[in-house]
Structure formats: C-alpha cells, structure tokens
Protein backbone atom coordinates (compact mmCIF):
# COMPACT_ATOMS: atom_id res chain seq x y z
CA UNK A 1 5.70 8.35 -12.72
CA UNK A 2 3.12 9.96 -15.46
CA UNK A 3 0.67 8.90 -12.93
CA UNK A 4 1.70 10.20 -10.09
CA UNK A 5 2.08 13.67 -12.24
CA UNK A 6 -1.47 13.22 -13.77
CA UNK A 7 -3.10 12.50 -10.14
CA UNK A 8 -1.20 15.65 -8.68
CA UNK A 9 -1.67 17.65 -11.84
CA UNK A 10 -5.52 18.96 -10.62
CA UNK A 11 -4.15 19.71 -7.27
CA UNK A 12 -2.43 23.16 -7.56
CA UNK A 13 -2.21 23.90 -4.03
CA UNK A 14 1.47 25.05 -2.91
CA UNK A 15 2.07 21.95 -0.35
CA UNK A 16 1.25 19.67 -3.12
CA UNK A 17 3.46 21.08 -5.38
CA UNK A 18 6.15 21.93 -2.84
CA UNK A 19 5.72 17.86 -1.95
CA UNK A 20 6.43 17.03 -5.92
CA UNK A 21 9.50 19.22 -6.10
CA UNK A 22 10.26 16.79 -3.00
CA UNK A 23 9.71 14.13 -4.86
CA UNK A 24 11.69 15.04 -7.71
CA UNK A 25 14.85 15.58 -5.42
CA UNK A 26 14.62 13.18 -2.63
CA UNK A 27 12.38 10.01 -4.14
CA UNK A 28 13.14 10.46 -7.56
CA UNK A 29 15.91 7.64 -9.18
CA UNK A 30 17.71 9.29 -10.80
CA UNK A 31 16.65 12.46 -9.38
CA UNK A 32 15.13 15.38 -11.64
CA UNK A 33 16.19 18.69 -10.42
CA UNK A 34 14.63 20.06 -14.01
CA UNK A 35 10.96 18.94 -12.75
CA UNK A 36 11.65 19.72 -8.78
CA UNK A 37 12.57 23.43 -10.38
CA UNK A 38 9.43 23.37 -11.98
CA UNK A 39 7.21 22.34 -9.08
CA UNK A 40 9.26 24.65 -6.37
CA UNK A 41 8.84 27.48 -8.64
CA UNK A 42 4.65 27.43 -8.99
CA UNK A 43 4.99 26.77 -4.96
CA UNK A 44 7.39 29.47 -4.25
CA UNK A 45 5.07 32.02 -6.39
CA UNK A 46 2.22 30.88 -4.35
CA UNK A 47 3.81 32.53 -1.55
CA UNK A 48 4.95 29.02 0.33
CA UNK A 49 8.01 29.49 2.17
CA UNK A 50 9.97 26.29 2.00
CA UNK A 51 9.45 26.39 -1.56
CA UNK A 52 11.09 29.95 -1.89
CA UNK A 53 13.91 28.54 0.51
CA UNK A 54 14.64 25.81 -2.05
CA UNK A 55 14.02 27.50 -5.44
CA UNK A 56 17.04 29.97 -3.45
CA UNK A 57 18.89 27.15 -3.40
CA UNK A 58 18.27 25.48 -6.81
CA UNK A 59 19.28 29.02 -8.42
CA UNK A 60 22.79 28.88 -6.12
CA UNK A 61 23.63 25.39 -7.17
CA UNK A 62 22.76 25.43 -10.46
CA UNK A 63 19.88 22.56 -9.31
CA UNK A 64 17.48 22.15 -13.13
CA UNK A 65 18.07 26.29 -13.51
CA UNK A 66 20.99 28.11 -14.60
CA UNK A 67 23.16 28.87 -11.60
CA UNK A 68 21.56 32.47 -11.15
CA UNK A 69 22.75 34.28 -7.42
CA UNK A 70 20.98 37.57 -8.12
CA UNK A 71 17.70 35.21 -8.30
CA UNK A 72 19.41 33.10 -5.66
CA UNK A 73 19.62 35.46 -2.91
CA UNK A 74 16.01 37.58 -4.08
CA UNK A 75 14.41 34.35 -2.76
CA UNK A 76 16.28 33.92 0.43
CA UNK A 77 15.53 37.39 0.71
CA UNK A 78 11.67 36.43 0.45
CA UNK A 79 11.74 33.47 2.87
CA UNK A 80 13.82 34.74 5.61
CA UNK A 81 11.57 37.79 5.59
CA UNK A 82 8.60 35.44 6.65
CA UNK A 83 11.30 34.10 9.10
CA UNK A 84 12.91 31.06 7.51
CA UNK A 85 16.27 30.69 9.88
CA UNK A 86 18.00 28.45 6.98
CA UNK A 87 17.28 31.14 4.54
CA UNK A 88 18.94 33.73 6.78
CA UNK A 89 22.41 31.35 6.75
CA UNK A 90 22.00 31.03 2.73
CA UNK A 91 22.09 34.74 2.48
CA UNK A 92 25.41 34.93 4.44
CA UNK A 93 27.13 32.37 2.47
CA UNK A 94 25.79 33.44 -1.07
CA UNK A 95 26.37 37.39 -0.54
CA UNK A 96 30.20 36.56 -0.06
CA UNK A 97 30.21 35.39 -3.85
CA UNK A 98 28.69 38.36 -5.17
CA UNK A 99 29.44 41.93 -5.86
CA UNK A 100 27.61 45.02 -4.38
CA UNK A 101 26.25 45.57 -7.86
CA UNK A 102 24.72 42.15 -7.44
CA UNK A 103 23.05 42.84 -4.39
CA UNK A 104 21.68 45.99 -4.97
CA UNK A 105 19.86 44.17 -7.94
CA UNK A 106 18.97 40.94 -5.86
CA UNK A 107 17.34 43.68 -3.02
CA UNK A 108 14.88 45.10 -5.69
CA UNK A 109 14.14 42.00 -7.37
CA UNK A 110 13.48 40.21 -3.84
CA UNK A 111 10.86 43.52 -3.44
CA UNK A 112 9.31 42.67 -6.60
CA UNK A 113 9.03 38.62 -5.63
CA UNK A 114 7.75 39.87 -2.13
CA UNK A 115 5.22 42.42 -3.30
CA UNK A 116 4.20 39.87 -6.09
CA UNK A 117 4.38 36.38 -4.44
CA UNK A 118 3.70 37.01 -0.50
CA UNK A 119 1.86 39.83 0.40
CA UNK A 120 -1.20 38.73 -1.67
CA UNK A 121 -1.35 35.33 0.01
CA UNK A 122 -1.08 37.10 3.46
CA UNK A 123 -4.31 37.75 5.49
C-alpha cells in the first residue's frame, strides 16, 4: 500500500485523489475511511464534485471524521449547486435531522466552501 501512496503522492490532481479516497473505501481490506477522508477532502477543495458529494457524506455518517451535519449538508450544498442529483436527495434526508439554527449555519458555511473551493476552479 505505501507504494501505491508514494506513486500517487506527486500527482495532486483532484481525479487522482478523488480515485484514492476510492480506493480507501471500496478496494481497501479492511477499508480506511480515516485516509479516504483525507484524500476526498484535498479533492473536494479542489473544486471536484464527486469528491464534495462524498466528503457530504463522510461528515453525515461519521465515515474517518466526526459525524459533523452542519459540514455535512455545506458540501451537499456545494455539489448540488454544480448539479449533483445525489447531492440534492442527501440534502433532503440530512435537513430533517437538523434544526433551523443548523441550517442557517450550514447555508453560510456552504457560501464560504463555494466562494473558496469552486468558483476559482471555474472558467
């Protein structure tokens, strides 16, 4: 496995990393959700849209991060504004365990991860 991480470790482009957070979660035995955080998360900031999707998800499970839904639903919020359907359906189902408070605070924060982690990457 340390070779695999060396070999991708030059590559920071935001498929390859979004690929080793795959990795981590689908070919991994036993899997590492720890390391697939890690990998999703440099994607995700990169403005790559799966990766948002699934660092969403990673925050709503409790998936190698602390189960977070204010963090949770500010990436959904990122993804299914660059139209990612399955984000769209997360937000339903995670904004019916949270309060309005919540929300409020996941609206600005998904701003700040929009403003900071898309638009630049956008031509």
């Amino acid at each position: 496995m340390d070779e695999i991480l060396d070999k991708h470790s030059e590559d920071r482009s935001c498929v390859t990393q979004y690929r080793m957070g795959e990795m981590f979660v689908k070919g991994a035995n036993p899997r590492d959700y720890r390391l697939a955080a890690k990998w999703y998360l440099q994607s995700a900031r990169q403005g790559f849209v799966k990766s948002q999707r699934r660092i969403g998800t990673m925050y709503a499970m409790g998936y190698g991060l602390p189960k977070d839904y204010i963090k949770a639903y500010a990436w959904f919020m990122v993804a299914a504004a660059q139209h990612s359907s399955r984000a769209r359906r997360n937000l339903g189902r995670i904004e019916n365990r949270m309060t309005p408070g919540q929300i409020g605070l996941a609206k600005k924060l998904a701003q700040q991860y929009y403003e900071t982690f898309v638009k630049p990457f956008k031509s």
